[in-house]
C-alpha atoms as a PDB file:
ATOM      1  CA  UNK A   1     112.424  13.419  20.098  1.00  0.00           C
ATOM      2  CA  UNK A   2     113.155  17.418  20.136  1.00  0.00           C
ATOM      3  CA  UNK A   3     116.294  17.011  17.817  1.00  0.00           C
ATOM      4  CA  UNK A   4     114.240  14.228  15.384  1.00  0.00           C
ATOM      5  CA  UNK A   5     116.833  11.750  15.643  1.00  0.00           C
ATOM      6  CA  UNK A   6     115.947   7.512  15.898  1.00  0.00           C
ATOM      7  CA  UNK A   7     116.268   7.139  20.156  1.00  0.00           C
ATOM      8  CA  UNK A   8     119.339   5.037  20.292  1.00  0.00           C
ATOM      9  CA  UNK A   9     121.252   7.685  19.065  1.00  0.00           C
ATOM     10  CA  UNK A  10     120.295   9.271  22.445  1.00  0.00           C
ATOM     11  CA  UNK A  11     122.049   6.536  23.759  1.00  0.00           C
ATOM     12  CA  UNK A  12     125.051   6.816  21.919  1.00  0.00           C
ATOM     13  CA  UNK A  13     125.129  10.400  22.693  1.00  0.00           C
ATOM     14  CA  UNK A  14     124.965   9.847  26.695  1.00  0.00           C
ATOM     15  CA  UNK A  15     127.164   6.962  26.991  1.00  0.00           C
ATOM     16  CA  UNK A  16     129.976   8.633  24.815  1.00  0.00           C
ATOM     17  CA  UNK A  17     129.934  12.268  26.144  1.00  0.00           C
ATOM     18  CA  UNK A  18     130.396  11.343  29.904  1.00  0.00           C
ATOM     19  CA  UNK A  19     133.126   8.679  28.727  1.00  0.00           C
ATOM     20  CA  UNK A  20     135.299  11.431  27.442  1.00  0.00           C
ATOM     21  CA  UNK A  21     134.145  14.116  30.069  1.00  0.00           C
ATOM     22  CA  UNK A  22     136.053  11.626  32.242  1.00  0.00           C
ATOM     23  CA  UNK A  23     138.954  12.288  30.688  1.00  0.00           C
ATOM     24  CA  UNK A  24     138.757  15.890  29.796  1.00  0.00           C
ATOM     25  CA  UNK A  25     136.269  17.605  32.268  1.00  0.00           C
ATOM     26  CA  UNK A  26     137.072  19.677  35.481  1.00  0.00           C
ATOM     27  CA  UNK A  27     133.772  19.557  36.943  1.00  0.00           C
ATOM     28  CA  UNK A  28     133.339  16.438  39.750  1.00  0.00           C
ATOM     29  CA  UNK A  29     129.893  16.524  39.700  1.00  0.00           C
ATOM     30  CA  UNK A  30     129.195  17.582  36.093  1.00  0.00           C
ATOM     31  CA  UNK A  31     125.967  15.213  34.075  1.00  0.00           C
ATOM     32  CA  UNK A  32     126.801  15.976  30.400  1.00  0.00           C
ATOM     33  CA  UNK A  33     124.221  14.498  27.801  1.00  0.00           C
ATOM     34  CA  UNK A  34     121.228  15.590  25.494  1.00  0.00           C
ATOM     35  CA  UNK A  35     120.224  18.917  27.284  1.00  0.00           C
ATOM     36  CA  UNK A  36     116.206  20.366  26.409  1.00  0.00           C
ATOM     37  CA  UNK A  37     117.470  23.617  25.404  1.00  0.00           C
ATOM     38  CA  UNK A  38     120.382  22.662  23.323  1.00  0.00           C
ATOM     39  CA  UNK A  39     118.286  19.657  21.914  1.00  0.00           C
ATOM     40  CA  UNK A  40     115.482  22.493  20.797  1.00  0.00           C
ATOM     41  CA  UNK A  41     117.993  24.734  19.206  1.00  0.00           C
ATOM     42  CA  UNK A  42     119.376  21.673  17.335  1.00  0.00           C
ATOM     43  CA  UNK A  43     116.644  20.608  15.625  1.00  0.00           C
ATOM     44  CA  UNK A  44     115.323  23.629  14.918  1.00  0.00           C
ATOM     45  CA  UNK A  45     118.563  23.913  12.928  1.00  0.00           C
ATOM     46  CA  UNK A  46     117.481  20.128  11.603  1.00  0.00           C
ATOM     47  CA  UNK A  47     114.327  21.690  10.080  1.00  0.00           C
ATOM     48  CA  UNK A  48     115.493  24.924   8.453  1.00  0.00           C
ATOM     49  CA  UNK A  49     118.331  22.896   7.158  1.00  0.00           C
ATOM     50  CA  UNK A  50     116.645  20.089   5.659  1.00  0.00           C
ATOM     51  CA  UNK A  51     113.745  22.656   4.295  1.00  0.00           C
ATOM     52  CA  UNK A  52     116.675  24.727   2.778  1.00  0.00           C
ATOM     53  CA  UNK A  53     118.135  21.170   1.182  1.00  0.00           C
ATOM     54  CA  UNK A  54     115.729  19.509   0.084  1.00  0.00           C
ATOM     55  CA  UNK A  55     112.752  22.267   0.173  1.00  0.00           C
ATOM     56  CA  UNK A  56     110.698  20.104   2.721  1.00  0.00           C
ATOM     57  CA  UNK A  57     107.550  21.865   3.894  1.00  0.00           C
ATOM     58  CA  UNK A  58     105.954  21.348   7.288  1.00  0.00           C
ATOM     59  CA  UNK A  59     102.207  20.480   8.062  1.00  0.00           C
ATOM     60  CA  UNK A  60     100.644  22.966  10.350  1.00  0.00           C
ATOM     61  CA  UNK A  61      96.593  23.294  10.700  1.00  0.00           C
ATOM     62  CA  UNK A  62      96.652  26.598  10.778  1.00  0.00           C
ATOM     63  CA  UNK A  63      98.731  30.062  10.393  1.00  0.00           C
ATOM     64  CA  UNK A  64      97.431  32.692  12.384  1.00  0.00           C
ATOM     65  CA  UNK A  65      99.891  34.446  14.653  1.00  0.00           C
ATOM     66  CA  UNK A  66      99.272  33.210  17.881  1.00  0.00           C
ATOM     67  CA  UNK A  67      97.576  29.676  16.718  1.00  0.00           C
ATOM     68  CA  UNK A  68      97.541  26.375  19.076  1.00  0.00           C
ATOM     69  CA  UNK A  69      98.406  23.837  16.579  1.00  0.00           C
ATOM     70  CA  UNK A  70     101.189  21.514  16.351  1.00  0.00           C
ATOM     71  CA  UNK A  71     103.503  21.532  13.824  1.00  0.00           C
ATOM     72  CA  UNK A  72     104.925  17.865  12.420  1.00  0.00           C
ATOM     73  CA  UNK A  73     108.056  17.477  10.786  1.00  0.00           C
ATOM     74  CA  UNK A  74     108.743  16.045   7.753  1.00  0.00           C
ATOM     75  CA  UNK A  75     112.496  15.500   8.148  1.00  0.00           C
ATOM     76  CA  UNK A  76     113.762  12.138   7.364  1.00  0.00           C
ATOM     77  CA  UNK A  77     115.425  10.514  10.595  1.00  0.00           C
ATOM     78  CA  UNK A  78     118.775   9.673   9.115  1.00  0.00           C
ATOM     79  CA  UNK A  79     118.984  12.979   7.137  1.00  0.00           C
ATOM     80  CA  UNK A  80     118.413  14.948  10.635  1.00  0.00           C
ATOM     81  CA  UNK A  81     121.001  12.435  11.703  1.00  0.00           C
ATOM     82  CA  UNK A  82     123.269  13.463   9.123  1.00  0.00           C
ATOM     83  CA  UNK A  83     122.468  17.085   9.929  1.00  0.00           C
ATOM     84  CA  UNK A  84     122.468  16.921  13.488  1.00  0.00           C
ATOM     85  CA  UNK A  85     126.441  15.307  13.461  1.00  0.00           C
ATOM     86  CA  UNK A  86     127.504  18.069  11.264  1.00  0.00           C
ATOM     87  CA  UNK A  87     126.558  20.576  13.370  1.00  0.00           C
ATOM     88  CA  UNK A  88     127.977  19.108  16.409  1.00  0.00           C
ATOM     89  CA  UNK A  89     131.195  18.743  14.620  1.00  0.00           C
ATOM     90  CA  UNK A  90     131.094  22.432  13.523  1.00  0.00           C
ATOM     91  CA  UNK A  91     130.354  23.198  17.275  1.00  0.00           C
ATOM     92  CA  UNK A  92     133.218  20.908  18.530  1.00  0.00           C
ATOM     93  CA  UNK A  93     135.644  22.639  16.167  1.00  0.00           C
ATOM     94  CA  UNK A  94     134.679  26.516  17.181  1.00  0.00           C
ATOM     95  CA  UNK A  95     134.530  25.636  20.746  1.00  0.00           C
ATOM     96  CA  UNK A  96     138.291  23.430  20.508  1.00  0.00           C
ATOM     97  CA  UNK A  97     139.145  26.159  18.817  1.00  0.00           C
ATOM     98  CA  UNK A  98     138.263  29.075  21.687  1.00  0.00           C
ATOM     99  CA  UNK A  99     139.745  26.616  24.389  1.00  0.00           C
ATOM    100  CA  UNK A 100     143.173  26.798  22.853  1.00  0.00           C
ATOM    101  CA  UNK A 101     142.980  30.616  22.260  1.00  0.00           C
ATOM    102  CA  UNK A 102     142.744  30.811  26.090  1.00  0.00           C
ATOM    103  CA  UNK A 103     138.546  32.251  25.431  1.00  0.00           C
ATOM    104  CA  UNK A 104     137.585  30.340  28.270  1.00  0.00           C
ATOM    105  CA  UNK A 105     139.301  33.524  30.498  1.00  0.00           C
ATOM    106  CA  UNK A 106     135.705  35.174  29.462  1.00  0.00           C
ATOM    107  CA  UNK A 107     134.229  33.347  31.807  1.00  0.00           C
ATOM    108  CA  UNK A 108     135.114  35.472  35.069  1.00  0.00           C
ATOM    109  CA  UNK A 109     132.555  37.889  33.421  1.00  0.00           C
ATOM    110  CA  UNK A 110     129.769  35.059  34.854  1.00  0.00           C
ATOM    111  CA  UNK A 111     128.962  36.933  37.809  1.00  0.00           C
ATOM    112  CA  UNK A 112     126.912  34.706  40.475  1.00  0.00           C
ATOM    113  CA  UNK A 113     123.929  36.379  39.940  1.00  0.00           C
ATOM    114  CA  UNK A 114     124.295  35.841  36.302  1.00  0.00           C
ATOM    115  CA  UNK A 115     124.724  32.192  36.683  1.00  0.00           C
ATOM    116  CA  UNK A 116     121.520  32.149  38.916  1.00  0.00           C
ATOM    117  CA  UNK A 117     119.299  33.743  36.533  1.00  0.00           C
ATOM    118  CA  UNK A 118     120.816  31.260  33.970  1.00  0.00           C
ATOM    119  CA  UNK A 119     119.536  28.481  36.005  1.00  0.00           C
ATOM    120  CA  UNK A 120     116.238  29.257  36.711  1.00  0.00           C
ATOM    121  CA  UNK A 121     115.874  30.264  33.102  1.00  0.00           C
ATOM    122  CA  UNK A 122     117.265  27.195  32.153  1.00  0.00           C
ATOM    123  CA  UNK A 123     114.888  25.133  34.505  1.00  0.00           C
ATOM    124  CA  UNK A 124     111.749  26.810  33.300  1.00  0.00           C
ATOM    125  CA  UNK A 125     112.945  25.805  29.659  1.00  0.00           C
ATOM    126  CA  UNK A 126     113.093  22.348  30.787  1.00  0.00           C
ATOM    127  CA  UNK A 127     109.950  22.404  32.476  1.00  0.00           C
ATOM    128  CA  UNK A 128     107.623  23.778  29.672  1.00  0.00           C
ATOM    129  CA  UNK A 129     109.400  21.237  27.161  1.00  0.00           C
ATOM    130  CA  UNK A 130     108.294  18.575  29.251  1.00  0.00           C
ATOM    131  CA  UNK A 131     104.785  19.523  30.096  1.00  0.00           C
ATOM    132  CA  UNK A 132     103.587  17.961  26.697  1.00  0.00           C
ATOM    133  CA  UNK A 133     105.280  14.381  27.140  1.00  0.00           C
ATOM    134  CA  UNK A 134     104.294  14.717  30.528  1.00  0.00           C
ATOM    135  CA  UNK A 135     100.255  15.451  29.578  1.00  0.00           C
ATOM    136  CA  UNK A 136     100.130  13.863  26.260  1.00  0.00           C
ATOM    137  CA  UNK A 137      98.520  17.133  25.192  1.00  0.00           C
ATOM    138  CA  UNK A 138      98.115  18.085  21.567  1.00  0.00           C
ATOM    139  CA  UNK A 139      97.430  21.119  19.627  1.00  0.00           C
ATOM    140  CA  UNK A 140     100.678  22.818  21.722  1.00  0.00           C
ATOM    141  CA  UNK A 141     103.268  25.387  20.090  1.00  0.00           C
ATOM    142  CA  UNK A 142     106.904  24.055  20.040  1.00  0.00           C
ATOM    143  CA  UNK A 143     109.096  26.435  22.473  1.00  0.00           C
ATOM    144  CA  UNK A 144     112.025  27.066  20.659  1.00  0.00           C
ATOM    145  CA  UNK A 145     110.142  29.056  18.330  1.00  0.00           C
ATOM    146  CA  UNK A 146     110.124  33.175  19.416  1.00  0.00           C
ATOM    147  CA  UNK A 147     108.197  33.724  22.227  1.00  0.00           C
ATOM    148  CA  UNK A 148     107.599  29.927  22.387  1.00  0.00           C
ATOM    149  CA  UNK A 149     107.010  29.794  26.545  1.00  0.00           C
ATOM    150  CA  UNK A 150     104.537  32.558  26.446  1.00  0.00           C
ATOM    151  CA  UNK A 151     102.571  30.722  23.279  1.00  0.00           C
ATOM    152  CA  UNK A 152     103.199  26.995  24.799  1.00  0.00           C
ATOM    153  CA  UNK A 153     101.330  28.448  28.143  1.00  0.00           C
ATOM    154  CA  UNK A 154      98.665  30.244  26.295  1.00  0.00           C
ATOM    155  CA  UNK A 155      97.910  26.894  24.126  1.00  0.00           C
ATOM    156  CA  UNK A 156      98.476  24.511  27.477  1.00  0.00           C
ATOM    157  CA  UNK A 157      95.823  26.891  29.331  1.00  0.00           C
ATOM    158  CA  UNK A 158      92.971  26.766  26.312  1.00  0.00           C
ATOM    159  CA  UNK A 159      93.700  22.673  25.215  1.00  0.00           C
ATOM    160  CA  UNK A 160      93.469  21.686  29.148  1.00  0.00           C
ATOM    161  CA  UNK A 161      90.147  19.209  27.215  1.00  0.00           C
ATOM    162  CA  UNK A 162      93.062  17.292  25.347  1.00  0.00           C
ATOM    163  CA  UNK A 163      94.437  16.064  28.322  1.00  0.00           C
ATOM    164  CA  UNK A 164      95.508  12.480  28.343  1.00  0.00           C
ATOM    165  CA  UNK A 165      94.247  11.427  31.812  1.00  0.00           C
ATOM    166  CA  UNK A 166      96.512   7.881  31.603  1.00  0.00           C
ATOM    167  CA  UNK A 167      99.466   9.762  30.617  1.00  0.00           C
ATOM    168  CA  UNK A 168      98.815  12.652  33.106  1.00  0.00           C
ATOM    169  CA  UNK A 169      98.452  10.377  35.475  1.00  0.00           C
ATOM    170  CA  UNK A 170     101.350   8.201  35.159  1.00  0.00           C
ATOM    171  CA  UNK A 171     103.389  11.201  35.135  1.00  0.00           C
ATOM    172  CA  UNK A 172     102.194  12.284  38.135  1.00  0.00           C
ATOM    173  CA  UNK A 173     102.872   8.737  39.816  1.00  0.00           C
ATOM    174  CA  UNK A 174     106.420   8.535  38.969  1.00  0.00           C
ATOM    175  CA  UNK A 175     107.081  12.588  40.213  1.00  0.00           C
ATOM    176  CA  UNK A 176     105.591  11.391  43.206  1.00  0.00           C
ATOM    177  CA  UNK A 177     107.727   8.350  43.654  1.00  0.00           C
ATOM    178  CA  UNK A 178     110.797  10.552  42.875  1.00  0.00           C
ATOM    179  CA  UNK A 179     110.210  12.630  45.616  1.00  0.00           C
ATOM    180  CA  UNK A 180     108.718  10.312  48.124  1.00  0.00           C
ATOM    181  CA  UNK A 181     112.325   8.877  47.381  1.00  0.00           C
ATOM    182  CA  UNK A 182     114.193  11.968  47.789  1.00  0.00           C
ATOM    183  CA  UNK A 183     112.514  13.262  50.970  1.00  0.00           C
ATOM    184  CA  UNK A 184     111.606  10.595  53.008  1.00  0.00           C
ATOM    185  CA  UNK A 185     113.266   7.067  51.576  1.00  0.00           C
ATOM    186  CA  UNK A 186     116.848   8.871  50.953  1.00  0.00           C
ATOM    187  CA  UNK A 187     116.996  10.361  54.793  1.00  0.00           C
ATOM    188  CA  UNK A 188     116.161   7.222  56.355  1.00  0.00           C
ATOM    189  CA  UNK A 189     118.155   4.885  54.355  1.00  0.00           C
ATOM    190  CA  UNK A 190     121.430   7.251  54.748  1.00  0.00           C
ATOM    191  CA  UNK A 191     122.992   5.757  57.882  1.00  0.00           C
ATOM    192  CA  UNK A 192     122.929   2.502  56.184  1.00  0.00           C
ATOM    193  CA  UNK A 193     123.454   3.502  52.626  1.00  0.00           C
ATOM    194  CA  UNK A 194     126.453   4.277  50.931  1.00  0.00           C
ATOM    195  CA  UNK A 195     125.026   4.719  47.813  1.00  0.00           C
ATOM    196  CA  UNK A 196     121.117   6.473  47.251  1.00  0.00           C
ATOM    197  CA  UNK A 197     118.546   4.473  47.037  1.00  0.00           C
ATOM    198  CA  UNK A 198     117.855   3.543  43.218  1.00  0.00           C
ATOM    199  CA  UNK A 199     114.524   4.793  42.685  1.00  0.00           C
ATOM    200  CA  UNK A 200     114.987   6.508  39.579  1.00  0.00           C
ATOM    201  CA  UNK A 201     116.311   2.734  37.838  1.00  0.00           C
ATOM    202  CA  UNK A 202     113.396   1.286  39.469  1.00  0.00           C
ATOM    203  CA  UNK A 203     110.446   3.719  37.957  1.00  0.00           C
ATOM    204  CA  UNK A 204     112.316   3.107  34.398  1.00  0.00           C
ATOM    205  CA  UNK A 205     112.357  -0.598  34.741  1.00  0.00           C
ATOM    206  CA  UNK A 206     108.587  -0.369  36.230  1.00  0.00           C
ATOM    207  CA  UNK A 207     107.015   1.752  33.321  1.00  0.00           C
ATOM    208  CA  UNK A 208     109.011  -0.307  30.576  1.00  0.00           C
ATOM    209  CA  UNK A 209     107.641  -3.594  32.117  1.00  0.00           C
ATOM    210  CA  UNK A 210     104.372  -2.798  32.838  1.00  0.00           C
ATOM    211  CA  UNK A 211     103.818  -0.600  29.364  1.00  0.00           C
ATOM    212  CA  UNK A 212     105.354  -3.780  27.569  1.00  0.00           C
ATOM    213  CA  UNK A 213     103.152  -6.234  29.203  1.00  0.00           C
ATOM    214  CA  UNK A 214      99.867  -4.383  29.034  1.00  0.00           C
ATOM    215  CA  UNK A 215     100.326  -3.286  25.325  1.00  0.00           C
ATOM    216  CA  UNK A 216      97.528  -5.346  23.178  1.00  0.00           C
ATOM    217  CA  UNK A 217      95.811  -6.405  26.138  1.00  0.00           C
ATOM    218  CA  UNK A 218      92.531  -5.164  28.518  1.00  0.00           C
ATOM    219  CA  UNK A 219      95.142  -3.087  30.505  1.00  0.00           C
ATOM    220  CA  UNK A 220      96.793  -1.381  27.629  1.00  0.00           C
ATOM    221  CA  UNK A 221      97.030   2.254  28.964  1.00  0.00           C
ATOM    222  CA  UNK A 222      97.470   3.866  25.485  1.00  0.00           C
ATOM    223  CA  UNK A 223     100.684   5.841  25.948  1.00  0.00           C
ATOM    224  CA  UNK A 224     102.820   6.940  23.378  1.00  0.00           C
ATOM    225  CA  UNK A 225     106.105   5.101  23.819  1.00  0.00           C
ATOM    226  CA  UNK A 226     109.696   5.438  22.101  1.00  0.00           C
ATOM    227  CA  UNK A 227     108.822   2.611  20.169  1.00  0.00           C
ATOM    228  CA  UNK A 228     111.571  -0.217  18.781  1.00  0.00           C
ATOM    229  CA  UNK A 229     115.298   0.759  19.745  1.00  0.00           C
ATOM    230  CA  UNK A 230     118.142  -0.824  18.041  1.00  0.00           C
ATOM    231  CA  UNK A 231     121.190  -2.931  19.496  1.00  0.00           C
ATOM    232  CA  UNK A 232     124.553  -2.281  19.708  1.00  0.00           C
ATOM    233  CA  UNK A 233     126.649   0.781  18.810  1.00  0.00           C
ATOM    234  CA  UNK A 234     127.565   1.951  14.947  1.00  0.00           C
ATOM    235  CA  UNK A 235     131.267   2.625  13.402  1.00  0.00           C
ATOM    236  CA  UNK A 236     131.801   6.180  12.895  1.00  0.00           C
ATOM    237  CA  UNK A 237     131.700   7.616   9.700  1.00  0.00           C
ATOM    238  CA  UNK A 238     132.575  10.642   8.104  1.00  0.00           C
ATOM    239  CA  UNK A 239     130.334  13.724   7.815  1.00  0.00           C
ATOM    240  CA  UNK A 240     127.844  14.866   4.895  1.00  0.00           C
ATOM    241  CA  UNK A 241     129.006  18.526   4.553  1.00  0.00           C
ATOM    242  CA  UNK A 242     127.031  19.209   1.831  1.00  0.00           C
ATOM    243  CA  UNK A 243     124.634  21.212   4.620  1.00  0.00           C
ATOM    244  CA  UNK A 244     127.865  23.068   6.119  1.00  0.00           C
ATOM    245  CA  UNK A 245     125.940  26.531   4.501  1.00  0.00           C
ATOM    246  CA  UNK A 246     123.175  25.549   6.487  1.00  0.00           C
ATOM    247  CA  UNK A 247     124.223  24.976   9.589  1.00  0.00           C
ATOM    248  CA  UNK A 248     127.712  26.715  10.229  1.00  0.00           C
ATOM    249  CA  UNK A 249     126.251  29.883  11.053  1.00  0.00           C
ATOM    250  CA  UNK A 250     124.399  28.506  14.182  1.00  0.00           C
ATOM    251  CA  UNK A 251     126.931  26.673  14.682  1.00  0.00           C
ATOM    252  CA  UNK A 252     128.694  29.724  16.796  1.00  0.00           C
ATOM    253  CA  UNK A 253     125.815  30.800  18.488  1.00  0.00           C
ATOM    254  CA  UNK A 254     125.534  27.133  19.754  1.00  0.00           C
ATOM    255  CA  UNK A 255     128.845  26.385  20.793  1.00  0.00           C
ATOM    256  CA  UNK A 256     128.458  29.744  22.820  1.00  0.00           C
ATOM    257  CA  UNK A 257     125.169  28.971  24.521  1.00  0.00           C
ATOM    258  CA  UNK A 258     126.242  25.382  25.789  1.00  0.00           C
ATOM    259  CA  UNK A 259     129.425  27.091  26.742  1.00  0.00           C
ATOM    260  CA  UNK A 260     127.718  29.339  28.796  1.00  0.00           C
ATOM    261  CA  UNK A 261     125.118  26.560  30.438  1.00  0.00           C
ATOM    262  CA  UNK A 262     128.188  23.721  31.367  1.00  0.00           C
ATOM    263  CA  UNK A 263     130.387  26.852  32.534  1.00  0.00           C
ATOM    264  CA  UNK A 264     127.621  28.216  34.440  1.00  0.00           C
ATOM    265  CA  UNK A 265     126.699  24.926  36.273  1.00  0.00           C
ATOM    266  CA  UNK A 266     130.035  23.811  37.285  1.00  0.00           C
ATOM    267  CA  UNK A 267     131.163  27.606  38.546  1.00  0.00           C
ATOM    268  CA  UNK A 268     128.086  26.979  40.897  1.00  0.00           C
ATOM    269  CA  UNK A 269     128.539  24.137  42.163  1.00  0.00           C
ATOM    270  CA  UNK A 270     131.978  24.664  42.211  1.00  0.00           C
ATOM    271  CA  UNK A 271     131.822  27.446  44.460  1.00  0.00           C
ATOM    272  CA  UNK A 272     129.680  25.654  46.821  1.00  0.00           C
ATOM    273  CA  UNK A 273     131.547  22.486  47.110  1.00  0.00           C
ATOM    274  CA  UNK A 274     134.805  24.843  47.405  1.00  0.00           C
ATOM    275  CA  UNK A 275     137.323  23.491  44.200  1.00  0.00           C
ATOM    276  CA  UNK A 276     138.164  25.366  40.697  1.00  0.00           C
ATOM    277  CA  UNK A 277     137.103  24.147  37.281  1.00  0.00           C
ATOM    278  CA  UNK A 278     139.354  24.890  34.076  1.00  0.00           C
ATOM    279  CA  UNK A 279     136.936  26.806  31.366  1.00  0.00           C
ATOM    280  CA  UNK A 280     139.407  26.656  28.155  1.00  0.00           C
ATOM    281  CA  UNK A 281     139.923  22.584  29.203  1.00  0.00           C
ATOM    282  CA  UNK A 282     135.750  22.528  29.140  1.00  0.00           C
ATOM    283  CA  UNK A 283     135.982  23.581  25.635  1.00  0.00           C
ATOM    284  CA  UNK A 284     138.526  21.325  24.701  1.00  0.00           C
ATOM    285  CA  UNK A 285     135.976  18.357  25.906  1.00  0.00           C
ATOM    286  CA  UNK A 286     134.034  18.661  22.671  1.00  0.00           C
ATOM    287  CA  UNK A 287     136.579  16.769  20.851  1.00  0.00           C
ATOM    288  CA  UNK A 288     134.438  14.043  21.390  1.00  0.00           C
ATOM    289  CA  UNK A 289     131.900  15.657  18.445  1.00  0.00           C
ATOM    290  CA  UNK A 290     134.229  14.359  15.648  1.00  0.00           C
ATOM    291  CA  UNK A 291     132.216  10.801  16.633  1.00  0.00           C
ATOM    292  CA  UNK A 292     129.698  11.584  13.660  1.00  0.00           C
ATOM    293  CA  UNK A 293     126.964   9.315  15.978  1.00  0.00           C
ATOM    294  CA  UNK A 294     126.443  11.662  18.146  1.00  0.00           C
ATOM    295  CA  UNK A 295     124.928  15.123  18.738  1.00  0.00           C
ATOM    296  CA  UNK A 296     125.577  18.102  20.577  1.00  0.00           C
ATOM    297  CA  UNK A 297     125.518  18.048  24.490  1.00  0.00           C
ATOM    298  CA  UNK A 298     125.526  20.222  27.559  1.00  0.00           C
ATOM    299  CA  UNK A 299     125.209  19.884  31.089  1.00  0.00           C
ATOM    300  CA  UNK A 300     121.935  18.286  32.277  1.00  0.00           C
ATOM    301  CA  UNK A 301     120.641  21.159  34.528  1.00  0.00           C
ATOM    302  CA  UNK A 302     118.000  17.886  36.198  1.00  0.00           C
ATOM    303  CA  UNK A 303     120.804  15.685  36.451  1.00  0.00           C
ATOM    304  CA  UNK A 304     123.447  17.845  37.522  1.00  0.00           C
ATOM    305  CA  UNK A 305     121.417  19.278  40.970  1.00  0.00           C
ATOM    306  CA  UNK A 306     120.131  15.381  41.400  1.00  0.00           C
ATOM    307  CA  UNK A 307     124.036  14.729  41.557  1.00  0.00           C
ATOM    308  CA  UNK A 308     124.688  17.218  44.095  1.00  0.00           C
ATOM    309  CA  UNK A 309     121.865  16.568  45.888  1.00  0.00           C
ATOM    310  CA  UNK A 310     123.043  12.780  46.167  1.00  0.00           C
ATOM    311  CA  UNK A 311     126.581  14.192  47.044  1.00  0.00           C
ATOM    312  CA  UNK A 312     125.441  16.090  50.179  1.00  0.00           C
ATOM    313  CA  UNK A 313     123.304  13.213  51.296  1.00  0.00           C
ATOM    314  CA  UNK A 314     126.340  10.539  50.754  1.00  0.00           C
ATOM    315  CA  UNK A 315     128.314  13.093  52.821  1.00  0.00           C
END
């Protein structure tokens, strides 16, 4: 939804990238996948891109500088596709590229405070890019854009009236499950358990069934779903570079930032669970971006303390 992509290319994304992680990574408990702050950067590359193309315009309401509107794009899906699998490629390339000139050595400059900061700023990325899927809000800024957080909270504060109750709601409900899962279920269950308790499977199946069922009928809660998702997995094909001019220059400041995030994590938890991860053979993992179906990935910063978290409670 963030990059502009058809969902099942989500899919493809997050069943290929921890398939070749396998292979590649160093991290034990490393989640790679779509990522909210390298999806955000990616299709804001999608839009300038496709406006500098095919000289798209965007639909806004309004343009005064700090304005509480929300801004639609106008990108066909399979042309931010095409877009999006280019600039991975690019990405895959410069960071292959650093990995065999031994650049991952700059990552003893990732002091532990550094990597702290990086995750709380990180996690307060992800948060605000979830509040509107989370409220069904409208009328809210995106956050990539400059000084997107302090607009998005502005805008969240004055449209609190657009609220979707049902999808507020519903939200709320499956948070609460989560942690009524994690706090009290997980404990009690852990002499017993091997594995942790499923509860994250079980609120997926639950809304899917019970927003499938209900749709058309008396208890149709009106929530915006994904919509129709396609079966089965495509061939890869080779790349449109006719936007290279458009996206290689982000490319580098891409392939540095989900460097950075993926380094970051696994030096942390790395550290606390006492083994050493190998930064230039991180880099080398992007290989897998030659797969044009698939889009550029980091470390899921949710995913990624939910694994250690299940970890220590296995152990």
């Amino acid at each position: 939804m963030m990059v502009g992509i058809p969902p099942i290319y989500g899919i493809y994304t997050g069943i290929v990238g921890p398939l070749v992680y396998t292979f590649l990574g160093t991290s034990h408990q490393a989640s790679t996948g779509a990522y909210a702050i390298i999806s955000l950067m990616v299709g804001s590359v999608v839009e300038q891109a496709s406006n500098g193309v095919n000289k798209l315009d965007f639909n806004t309401n309004s343009t005064p500088a700090l304005c509480c509107s929300e801004r639609m794009r106008n990108v066909d899906p399979m042309e931010a596709v095409k877009i999006s699998s280019l600039l991975a490629f690019y990405v895959g390339i410069i960071q292959v590229v650093l990995g065999l000139l031994n650049a991952g050595l700059l990552a003893v400059w990732l002091s532990d405070q550094l990597v702290e900061g990086l995750t709380s700023g990180a996690a307060v990325h992800v948060l605000f890019s979830q509040l509107k899927s989370m409220t069904g809000m409208r009328n809210l800024p995106r956050t990539s854009d400059n000084f997107g957080i302090i607009k998005f909270a502005i805008c969240f504060t004055r449209n609190m009236n657009t609220i979707s109750y049902q999808t507020a709601i519903c939200s709320f409900i499956c948070c609460g499950c989560l942690l009524f899962s994690k706090m009290i279920v997980d404990p009690v269950l852990k002499p017993w358990m091997k594995i942790k308790f499923p509860m994250e499977l079980l609120v997926v199946v639950f809304s899917i069934v019970l927003s499938y069922l209900g749709s058309g009928t008396p208890f149709d809660l009106n929530i915006a779903i994904v919509g129709e998702i396609e079966a089965g997995m495509k061939a890869p094909t080779m790349h449109d570079f006719s936007y290279t001019d458009a996206v290689i220059c982000s490319a580098f400041s891409i392939a540095i930032v989900s460097f950075v995030i993926h380094i970051a994590l696994a030096k942390l938890v790395a550290k606390g669970l006492n083994y050493q991860v190998n930064a230039n053979q991180v880099l080398v993992f992007y290989l897998r971006s030659f797969l044009c179906f698939c889009y550029l990935t980091a470390s899921r910063l949710p995913r990624y303390l939910w694994e250690i978290c299940n970890f220590l409670v296995v152990e």
